[in-house]
Protein backbone atom coordinates (compact mmCIF):
# COMPACT_ATOMS: atom_id res chain seq x y z
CA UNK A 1 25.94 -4.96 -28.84
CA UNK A 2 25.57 -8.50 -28.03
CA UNK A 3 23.75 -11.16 -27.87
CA UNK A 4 23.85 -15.29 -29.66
CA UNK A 5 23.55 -14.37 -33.21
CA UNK A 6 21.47 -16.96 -35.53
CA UNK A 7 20.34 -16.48 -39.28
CA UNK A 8 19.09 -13.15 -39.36
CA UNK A 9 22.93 -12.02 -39.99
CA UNK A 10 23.65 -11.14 -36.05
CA UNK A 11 27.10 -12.58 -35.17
CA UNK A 12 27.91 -13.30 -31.16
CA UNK A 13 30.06 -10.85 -28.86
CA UNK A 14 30.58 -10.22 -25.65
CA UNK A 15 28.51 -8.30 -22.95
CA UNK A 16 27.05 -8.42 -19.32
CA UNK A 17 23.72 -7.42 -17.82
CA UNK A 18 21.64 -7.86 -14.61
CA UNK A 19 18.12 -6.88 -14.66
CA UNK A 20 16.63 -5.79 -11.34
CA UNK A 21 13.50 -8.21 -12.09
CA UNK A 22 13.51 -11.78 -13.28
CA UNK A 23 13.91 -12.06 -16.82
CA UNK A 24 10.78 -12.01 -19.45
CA UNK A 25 8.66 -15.21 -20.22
CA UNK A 26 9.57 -17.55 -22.72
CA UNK A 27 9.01 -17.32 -26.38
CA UNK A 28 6.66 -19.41 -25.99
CA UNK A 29 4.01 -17.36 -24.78
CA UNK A 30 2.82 -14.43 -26.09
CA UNK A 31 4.52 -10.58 -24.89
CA UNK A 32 2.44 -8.34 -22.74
CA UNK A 33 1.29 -5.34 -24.61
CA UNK A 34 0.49 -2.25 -22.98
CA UNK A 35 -1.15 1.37 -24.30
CA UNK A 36 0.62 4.31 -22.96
CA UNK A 37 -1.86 5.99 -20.37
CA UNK A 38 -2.23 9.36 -20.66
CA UNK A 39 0.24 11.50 -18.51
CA UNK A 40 -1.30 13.91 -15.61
CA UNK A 41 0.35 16.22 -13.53
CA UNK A 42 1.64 14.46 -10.04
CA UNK A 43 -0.51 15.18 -6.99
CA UNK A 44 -1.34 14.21 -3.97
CA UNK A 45 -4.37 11.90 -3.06
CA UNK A 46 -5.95 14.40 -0.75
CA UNK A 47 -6.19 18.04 -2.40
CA UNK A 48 -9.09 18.69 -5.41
CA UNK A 49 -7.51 18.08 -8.40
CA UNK A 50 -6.83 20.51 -10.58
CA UNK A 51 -8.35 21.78 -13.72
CA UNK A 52 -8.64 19.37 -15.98
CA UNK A 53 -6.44 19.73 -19.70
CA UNK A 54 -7.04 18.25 -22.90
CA UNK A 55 -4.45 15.73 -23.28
CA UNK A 56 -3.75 13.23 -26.78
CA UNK A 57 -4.97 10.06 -26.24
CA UNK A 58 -2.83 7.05 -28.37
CA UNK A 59 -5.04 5.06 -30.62
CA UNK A 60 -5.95 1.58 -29.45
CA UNK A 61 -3.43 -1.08 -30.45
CA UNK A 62 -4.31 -3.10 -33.93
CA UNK A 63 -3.98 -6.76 -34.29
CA UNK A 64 -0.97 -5.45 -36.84
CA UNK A 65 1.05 -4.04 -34.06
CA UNK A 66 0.25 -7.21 -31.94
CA UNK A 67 1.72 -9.59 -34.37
CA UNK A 68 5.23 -7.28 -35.06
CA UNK A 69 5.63 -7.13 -31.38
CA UNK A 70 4.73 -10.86 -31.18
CA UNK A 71 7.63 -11.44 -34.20
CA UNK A 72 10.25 -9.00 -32.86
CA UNK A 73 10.16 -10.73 -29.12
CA UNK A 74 10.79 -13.98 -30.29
CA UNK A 75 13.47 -13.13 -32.44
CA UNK A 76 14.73 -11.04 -29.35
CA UNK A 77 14.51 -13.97 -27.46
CA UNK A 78 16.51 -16.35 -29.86
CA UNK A 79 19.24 -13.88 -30.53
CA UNK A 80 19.94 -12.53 -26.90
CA UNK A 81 21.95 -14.43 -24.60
CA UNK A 82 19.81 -14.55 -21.63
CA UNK A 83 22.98 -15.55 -19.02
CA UNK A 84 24.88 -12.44 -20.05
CA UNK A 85 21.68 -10.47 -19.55
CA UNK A 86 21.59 -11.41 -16.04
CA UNK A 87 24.88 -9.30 -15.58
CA UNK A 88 24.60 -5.77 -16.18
CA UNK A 89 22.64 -3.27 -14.60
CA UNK A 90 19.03 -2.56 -15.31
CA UNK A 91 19.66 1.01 -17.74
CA UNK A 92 22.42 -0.86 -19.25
CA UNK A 93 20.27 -3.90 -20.18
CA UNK A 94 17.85 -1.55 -21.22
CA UNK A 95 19.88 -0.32 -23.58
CA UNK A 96 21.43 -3.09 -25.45
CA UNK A 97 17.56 -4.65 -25.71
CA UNK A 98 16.53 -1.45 -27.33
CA UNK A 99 19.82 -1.90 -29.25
CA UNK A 100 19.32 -5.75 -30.73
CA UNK A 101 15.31 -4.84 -31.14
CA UNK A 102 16.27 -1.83 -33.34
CA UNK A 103 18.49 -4.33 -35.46
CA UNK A 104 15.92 -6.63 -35.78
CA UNK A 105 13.22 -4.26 -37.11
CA UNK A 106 15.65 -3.34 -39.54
CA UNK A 107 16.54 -6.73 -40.70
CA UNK A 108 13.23 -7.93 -41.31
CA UNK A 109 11.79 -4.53 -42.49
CA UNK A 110 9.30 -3.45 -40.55
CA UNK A 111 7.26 -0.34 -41.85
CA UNK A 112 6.97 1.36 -38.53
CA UNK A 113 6.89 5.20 -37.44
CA UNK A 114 9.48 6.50 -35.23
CA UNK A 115 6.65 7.26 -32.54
CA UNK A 116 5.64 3.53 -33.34
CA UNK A 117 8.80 2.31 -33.13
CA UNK A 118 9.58 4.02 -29.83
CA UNK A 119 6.60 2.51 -28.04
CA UNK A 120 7.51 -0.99 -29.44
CA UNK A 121 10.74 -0.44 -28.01
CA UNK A 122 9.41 0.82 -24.46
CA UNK A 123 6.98 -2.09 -24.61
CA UNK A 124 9.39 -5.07 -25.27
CA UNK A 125 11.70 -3.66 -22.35
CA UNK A 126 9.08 -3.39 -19.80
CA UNK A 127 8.22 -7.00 -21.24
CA UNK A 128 12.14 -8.20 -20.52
CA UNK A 129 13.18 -6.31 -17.58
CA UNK A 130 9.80 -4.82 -15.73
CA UNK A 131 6.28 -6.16 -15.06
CA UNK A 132 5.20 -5.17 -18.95
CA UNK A 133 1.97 -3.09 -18.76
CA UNK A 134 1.99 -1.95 -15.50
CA UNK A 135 5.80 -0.47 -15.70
CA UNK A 136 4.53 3.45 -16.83
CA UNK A 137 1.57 3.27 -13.73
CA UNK A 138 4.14 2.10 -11.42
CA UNK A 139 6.56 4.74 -12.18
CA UNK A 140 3.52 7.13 -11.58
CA UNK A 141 3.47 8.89 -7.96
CA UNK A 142 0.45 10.09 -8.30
CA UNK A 143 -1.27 6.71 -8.44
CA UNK A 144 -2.57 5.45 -4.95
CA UNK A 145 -4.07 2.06 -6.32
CA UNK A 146 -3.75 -0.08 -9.59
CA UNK A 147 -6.86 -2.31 -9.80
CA UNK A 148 -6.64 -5.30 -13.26
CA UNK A 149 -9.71 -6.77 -13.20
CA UNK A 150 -8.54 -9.59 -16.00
CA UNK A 151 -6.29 -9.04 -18.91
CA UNK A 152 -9.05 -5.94 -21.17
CA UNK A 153 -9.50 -3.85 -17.63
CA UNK A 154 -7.18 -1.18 -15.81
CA UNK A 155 -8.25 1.20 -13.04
CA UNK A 156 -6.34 3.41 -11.24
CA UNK A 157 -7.09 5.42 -8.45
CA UNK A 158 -6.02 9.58 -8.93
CA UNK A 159 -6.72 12.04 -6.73
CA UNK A 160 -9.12 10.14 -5.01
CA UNK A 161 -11.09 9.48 -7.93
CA UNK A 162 -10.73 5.72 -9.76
CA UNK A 163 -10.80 6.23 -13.37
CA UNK A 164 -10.06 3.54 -15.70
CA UNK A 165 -6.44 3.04 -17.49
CA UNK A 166 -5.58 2.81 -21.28
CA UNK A 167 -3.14 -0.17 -20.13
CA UNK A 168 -4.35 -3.42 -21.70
CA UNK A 169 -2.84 -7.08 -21.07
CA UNK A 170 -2.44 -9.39 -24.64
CA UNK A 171 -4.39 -12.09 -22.39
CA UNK A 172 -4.57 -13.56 -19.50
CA UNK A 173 -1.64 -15.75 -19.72
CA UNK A 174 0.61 -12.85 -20.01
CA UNK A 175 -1.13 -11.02 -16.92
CA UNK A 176 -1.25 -14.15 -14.79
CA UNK A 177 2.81 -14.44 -15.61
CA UNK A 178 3.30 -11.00 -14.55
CA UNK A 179 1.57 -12.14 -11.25
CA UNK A 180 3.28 -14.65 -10.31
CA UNK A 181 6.66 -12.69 -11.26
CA UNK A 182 5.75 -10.35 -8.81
CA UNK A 183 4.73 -12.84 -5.91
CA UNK A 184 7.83 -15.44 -6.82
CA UNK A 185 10.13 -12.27 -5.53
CA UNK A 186 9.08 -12.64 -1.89
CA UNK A 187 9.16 -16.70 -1.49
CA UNK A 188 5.06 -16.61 -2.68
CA UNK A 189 3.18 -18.70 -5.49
CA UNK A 190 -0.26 -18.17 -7.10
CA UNK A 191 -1.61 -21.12 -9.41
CA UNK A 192 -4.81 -23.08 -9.91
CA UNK A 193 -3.74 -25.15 -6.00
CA UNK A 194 -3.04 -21.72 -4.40
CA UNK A 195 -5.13 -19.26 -6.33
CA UNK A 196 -4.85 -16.28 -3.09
CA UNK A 197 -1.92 -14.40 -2.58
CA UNK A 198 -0.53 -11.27 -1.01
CA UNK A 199 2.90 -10.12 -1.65
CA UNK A 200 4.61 -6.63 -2.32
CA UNK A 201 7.01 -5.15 -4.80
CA UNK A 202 10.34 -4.41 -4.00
CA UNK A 203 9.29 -0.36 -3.01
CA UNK A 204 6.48 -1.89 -0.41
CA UNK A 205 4.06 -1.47 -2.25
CA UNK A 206 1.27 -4.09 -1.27
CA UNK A 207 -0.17 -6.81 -4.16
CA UNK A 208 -2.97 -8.81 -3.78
CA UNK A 209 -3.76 -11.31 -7.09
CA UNK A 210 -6.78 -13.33 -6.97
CA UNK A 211 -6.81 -16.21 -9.90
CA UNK A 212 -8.88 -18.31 -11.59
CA UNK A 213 -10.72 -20.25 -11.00
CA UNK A 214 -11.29 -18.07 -7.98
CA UNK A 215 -11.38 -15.49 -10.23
CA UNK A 216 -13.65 -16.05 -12.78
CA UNK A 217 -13.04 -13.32 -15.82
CA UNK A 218 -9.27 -14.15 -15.21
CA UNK A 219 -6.66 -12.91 -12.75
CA UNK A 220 -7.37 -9.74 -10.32
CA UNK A 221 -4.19 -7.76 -9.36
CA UNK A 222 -4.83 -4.82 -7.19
CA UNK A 223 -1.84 -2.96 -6.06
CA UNK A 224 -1.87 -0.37 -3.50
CA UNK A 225 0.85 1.69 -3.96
CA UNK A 226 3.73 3.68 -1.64
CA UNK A 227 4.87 6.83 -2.94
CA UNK A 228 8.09 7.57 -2.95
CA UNK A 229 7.93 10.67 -0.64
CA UNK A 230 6.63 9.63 2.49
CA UNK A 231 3.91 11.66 4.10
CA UNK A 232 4.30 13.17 7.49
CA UNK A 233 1.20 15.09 9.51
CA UNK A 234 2.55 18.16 8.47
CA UNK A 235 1.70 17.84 4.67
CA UNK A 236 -1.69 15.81 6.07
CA UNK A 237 -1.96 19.28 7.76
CA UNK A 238 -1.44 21.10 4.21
CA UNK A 239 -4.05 18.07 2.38
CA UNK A 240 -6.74 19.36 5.14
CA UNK A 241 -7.10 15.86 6.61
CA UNK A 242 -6.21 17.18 10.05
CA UNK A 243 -5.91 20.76 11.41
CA UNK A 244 -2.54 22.16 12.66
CA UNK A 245 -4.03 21.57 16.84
CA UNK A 246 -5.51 17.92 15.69
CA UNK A 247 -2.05 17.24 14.44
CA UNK A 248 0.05 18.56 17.60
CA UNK A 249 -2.67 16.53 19.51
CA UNK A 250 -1.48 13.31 17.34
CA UNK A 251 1.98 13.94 18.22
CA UNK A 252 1.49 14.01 21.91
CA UNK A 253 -0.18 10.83 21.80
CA UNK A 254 2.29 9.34 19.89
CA UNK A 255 4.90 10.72 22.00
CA UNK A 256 3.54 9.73 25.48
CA UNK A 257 2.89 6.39 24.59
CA UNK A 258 -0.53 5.97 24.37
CA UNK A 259 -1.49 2.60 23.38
CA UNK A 260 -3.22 3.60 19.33
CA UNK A 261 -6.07 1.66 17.22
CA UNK A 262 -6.19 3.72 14.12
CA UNK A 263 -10.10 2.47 12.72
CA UNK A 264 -11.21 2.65 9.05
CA UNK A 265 -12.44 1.65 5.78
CA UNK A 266 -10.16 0.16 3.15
CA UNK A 267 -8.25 3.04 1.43
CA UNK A 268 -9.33 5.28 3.93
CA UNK A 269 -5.39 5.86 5.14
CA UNK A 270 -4.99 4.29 8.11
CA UNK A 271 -1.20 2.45 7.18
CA UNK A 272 -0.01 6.16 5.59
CA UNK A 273 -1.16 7.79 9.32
CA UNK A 274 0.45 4.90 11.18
CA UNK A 275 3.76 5.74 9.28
CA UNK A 276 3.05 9.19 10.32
CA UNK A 277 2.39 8.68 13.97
CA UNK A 278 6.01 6.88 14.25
CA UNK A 279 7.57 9.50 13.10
CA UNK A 280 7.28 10.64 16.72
CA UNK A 281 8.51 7.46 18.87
CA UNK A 282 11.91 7.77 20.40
CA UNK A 283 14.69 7.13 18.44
CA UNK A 284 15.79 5.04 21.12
CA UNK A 285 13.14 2.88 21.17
CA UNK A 286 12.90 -1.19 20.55
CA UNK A 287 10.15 -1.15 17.75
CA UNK A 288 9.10 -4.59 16.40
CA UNK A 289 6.39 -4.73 13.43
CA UNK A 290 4.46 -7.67 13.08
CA UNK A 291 2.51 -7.45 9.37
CA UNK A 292 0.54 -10.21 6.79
CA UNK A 293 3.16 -8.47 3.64
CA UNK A 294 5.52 -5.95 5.12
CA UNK A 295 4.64 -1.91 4.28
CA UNK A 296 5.46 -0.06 6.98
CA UNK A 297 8.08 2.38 6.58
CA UNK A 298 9.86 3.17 10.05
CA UNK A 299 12.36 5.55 10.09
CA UNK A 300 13.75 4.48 13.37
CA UNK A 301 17.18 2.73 13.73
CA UNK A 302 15.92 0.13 15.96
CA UNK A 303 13.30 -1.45 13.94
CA UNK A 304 12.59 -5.39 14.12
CA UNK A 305 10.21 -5.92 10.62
CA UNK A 306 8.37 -9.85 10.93
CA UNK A 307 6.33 -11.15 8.19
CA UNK A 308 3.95 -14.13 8.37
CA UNK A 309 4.36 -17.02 6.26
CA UNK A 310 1.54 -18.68 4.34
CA UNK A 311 1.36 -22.21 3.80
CA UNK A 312 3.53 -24.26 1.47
CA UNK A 313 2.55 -26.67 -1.41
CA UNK A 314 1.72 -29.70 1.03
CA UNK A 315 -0.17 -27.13 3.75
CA UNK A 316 2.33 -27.10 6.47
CA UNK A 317 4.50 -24.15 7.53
CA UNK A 318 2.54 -21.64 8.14
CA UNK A 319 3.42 -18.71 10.59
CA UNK A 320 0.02 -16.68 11.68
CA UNK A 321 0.46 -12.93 12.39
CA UNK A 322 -1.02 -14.78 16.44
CA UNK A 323 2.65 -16.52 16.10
CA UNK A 324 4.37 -13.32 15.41
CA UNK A 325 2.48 -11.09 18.45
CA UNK A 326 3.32 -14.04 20.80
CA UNK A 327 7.17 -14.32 19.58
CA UNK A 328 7.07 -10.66 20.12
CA UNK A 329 6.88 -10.90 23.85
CA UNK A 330 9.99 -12.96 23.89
CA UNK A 331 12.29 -10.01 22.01
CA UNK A 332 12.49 -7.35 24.21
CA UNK A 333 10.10 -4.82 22.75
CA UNK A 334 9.40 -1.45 23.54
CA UNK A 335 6.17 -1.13 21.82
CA UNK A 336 4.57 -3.80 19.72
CA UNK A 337 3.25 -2.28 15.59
CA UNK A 338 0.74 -4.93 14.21
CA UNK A 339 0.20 -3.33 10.66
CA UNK A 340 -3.45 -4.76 10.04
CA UNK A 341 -5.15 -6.41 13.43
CA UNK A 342 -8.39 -8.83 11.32
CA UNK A 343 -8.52 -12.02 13.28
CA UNK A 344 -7.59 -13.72 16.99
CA UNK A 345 -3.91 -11.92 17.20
CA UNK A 346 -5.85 -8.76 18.57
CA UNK A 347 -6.15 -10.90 22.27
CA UNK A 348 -2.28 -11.46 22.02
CA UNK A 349 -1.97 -7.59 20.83
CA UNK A 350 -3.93 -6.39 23.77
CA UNK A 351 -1.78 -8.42 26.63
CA UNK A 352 0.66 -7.02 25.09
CA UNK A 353 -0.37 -3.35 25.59
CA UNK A 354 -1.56 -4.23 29.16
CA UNK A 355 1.78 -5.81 30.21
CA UNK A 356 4.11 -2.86 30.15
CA UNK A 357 4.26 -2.69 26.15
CA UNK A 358 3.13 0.90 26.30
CA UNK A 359 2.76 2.77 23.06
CA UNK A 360 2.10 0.08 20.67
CA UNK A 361 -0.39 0.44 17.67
CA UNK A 362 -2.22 -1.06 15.21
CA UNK A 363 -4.75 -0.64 12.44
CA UNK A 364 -8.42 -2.05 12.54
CA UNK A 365 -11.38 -2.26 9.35
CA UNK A 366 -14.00 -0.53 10.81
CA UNK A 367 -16.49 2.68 10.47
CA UNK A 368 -16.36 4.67 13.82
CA UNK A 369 -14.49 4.40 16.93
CA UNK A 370 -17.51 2.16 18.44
CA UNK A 371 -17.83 -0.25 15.55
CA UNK A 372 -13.87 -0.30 16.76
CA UNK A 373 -14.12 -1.76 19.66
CA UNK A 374 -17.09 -4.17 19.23
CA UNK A 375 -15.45 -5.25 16.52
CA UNK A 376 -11.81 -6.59 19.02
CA UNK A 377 -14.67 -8.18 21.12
CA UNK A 378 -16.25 -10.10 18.23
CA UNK A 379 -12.41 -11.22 16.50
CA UNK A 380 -11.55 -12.20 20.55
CA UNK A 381 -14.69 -14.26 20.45
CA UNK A 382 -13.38 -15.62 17.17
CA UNK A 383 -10.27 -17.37 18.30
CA UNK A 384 -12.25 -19.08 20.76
CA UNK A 385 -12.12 -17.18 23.96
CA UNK A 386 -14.81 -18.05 26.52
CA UNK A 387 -14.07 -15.08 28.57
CA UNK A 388 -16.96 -13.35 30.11
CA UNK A 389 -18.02 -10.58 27.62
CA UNK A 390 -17.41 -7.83 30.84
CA UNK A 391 -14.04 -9.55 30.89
CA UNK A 392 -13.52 -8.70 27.48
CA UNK A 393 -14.25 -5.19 27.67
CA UNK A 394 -12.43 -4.84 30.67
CA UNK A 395 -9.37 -5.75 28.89
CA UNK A 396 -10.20 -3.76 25.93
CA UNK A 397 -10.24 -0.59 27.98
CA UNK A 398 -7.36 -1.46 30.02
CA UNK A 399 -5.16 -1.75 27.14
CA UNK A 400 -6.36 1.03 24.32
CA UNK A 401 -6.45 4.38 25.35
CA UNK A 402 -6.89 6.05 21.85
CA UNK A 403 -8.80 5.25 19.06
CA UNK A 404 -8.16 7.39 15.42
CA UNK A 405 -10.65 7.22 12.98
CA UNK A 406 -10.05 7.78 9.20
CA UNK A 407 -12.48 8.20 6.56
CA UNK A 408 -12.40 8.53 2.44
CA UNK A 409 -15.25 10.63 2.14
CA UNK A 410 -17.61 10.06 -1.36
CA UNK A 411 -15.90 13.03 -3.12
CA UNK A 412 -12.33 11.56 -2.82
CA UNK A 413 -10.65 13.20 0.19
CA UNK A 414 -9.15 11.67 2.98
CA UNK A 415 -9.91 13.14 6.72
CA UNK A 416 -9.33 11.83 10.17
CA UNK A 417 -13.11 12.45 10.92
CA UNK A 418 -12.20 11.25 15.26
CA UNK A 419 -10.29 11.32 17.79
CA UNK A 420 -11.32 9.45 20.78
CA UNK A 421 -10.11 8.74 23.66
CA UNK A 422 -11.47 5.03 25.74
CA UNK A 423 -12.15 6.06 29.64
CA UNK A 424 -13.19 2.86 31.40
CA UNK A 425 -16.51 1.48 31.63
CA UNK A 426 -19.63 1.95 33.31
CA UNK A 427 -20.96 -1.53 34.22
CA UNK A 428 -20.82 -3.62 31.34
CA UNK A 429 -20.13 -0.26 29.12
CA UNK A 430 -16.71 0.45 27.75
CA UNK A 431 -16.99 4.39 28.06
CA UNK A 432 -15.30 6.48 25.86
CA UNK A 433 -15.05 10.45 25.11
CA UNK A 434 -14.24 12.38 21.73
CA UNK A 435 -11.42 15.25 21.28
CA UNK A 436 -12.15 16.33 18.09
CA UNK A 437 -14.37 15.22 15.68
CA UNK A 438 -14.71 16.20 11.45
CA UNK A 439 -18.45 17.38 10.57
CA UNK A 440 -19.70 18.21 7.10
CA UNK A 441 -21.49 21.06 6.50
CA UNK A 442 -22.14 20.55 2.62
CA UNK A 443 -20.55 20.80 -0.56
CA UNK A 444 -19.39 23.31 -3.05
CA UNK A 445 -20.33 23.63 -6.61
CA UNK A 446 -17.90 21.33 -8.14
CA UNK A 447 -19.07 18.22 -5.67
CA UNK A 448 -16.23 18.72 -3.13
CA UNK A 449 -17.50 17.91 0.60
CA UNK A 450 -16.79 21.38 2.88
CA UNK A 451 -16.36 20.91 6.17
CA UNK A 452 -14.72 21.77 10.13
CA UNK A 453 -12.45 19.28 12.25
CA UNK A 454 -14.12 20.47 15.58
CA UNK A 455 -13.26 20.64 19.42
CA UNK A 456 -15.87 18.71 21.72
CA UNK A 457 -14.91 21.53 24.73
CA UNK A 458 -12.47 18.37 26.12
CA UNK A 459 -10.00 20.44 28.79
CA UNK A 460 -8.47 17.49 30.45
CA UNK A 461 -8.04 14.49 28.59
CA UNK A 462 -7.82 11.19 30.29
CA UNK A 463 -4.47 10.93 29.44
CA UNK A 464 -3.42 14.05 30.85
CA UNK A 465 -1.02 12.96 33.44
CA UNK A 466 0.69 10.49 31.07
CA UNK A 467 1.24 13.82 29.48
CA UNK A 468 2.86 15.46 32.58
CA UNK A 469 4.81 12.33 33.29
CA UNK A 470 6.13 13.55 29.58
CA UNK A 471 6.14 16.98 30.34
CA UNK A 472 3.93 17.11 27.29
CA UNK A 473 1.45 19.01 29.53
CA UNK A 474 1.57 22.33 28.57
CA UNK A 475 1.56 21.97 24.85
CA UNK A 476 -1.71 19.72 25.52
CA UNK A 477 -3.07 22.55 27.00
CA UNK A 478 -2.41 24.73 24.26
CA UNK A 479 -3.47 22.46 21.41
CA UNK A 480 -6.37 22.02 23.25
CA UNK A 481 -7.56 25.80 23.44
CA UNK A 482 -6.74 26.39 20.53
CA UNK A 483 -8.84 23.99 19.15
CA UNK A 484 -11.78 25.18 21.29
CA UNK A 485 -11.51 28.81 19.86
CA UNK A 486 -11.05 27.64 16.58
CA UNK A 487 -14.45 25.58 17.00
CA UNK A 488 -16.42 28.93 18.57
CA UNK A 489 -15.52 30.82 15.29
């Protein structure tokens, strides 16, 4: 035990802790109070959940249990010694909080449950050490996405599905704290002067938090979380988001070098099948990542990660992701990973694939592989290019050669509904031709969408002798019947 010991008949020893996080709030704002949420079997985003079980909810917090917690932190707070807190590890800190809090609930004689007291306990530590509330969904891997919309509203996102949380916030204050915990960790700030901010935790997970008054029912914290075990196309294969051919043709064109725009919605899994994809570049490789927070998870040993760099306080010092694809050119890459392409950096991204950077990737908000590329002529056109628009799309096709589209279908599920492949044009047409493609066929009695990932009768991609200069050419072949008497079934 330790801690500074005041009135309530503590007396002062020694001790050491470090918390992983920053240390709680002060006293003098109100603790963060969450309700346990409801534990559910872990699984994975893509499969149909199973069969639902009854399961005990907890009862909604009373004002009561409010104002104990509110007492027991500050007396927490005025009996620990916060610079011998900042020594030990995280379980041990844990432990001598839980420690000190069950001595104070015994000196001032609280009548509490041992269930109660238990949850008080959890509470106050996630309070101290964690990011309160949202500690139990974060240690959740079946969670994809944590959505607080203000300080009374939780979603999550399971299986697919978004369903709202039991986890409540005492008020805004204490959820806007929280926030800027999170965003301080990574050189960020979110006030009233800077009310946008992205960051990520310390696992890569990424955080947006809007604020007021931006935000007008108080702060908005989404986070879209990494799981611990990262997918490969192999379990994508097992989810049903790609068949076993679509997946061996993914790993040829990762392997060859094929310059990659993976196109989709938000959510829809484009960063998880980026991750995937690298799984199969050379270990020998030069890979250099350019992304707005860093999430990417190469496995790689040579693996350059570059960040941008909003603003400061006075509006100077800012680094674009444009900065970052430029600097790029000067380090001796092998291929070039922009994690999220949204504004003028695509122009930089595709001189970069046209000048010997073949193989690099990136990841583009859009709804099918056309919408794709109309949508790099329109963000060219926004950084002020007058190019002629031929000239445009004769870039554009020079430099992609694959386009992957990803969906999140309405019942939850995740497929890679295309895979097409950009030609060359036609006159002022960029031409392009589909592999495979996913088509619904209708749905089964509990709402889940049933359908094929099917061959378009392709033989000889365009790529094909990048795939011989590989000698990738024969298992091309293969994939490529196979999925053609698959499709005839």
């Amino acid at each position: 035990m330790f801690g500074k010991r005041g009135n309530e008949g503590f007396g002062k020893t020694g001790g050491t802790i470090a918390p992983p996080q920053p240390v709680a709030p002060s006293s003098s704002s109100s603790p963060a109070v969450l309700v346990e949420p409801q534990r559910e079997p872990a699984r994975h985003q893509v499969p149909p959940p199973p069969m639902q079980t009854p399961q005990r909810k907890r009862p909604a917090r009373t004002e009561e249990y409010y104002d104990t917690k509110a007492q027991v932190f500050s007396a927490l707070i005025d009996t620990i010694d916060l610079s011998q807190l900042a020594k030990l590890d995280g379980e041990s800190a844990r432990e001598e909080i839980r420690d000190i809090v069950n001595d104070i609930i015994t000196i001032k004689n609280f009548a509490m449950s041992i269930s109660e007291q238990e949850e008080l306990l959890d509470d106050i530590c996630n309070d101290v050490l964690g990011y309160g509330p949202l500690e139990p969904l974060l240690a959740r891997d079946d969670i994809a996405d944590i959505m607080v919309n203000g300080s009374g509203r939780t979603f999550i996102e399971v299986g697919g599905k978004t369903i709202e949380s039991e986890v409540r916030f005492r008020d805004n204050s204490q959820l806007l704290s929280i926030c800027q915990r999170i965003v301080s960790q990574v050189g960020r700030r979110v006030d009233e002067s800077s009310p946008i901010c992205d960051a990520r935790l310390p696992d890569g997970s990424r955080v947006n938090v809007i604020a007021p008054p931006l935000a007008i029912d108080g702060p908005a914290l989404t986070i879209r979380k990494f799981k611990k075990d990262k997918l490969t196309l192999d379990q994508l294969v097992r989810f049903g988001a790609i068949t076993p051919e679509g997946a061996t043709l993914l790993q040829i064109i990762g392997r060859v070098r094929c310059n990659i725009v993976i196109s989709g919605g938000t959510g829809s899994g484009k960063t998880t099948l980026l991750n995937c994809l690298t799984n199969y570049i050379d270990r020998d490789e030069r890979v250099i990542t350019c992304e707005d927070t860093a999430e990417l998870q190469l496995q790689q040993p040579h693996v350059v990660r570059l960040e941008t760099r909003p603003p400061n306080i006075e509006g100077e010092g800012e680094i674009t992701m444009r900065d970052l694809v430029k600097n790029c050119l000067r380090m001796r890459p092998e291929r070039i990973i922009v994690g999220e392409v949204r504004g003028p950096e695509v122009f930089d991204l595709l001189q970069a694939m046209n000048t010997g950077h073949d193989g690099s990737m990136g990841t583009i908000h859009s709804n099918s592989p056309r919408e794709c590329l109309s949508r790099i002529e329109s963000m060219i056109a926004m950084g002020g290019f007058t190019l002629p628009a031929k000239t445009v799309r004769e870039i554009i096709s020079g430099s992609v050669d694959i386009i992957v589209q990803a969906a999140r279908l309405r019942d939850g599920s995740r497929r890679i509904t295309q895979i097409t492949e950009v030609i060359g044009m036609e006159g002022d047409v960029i031409i392009t031709q589909d592999l495979m493609r996913y088509e619904i066929e209708g749905e089964d009695a509990s709402g889940r969408l049933i359908g094929r990932h099917k061959s378009t009768g392709i033989g000889k991609p365009h790529f094909w002798d990048r795939a011989r200069y590989f000698n990738e050419d024969k298992r091309l072949a293969a994939a490529l019947d196979e999925m053609e008497a698959k499709s005839k079934e």
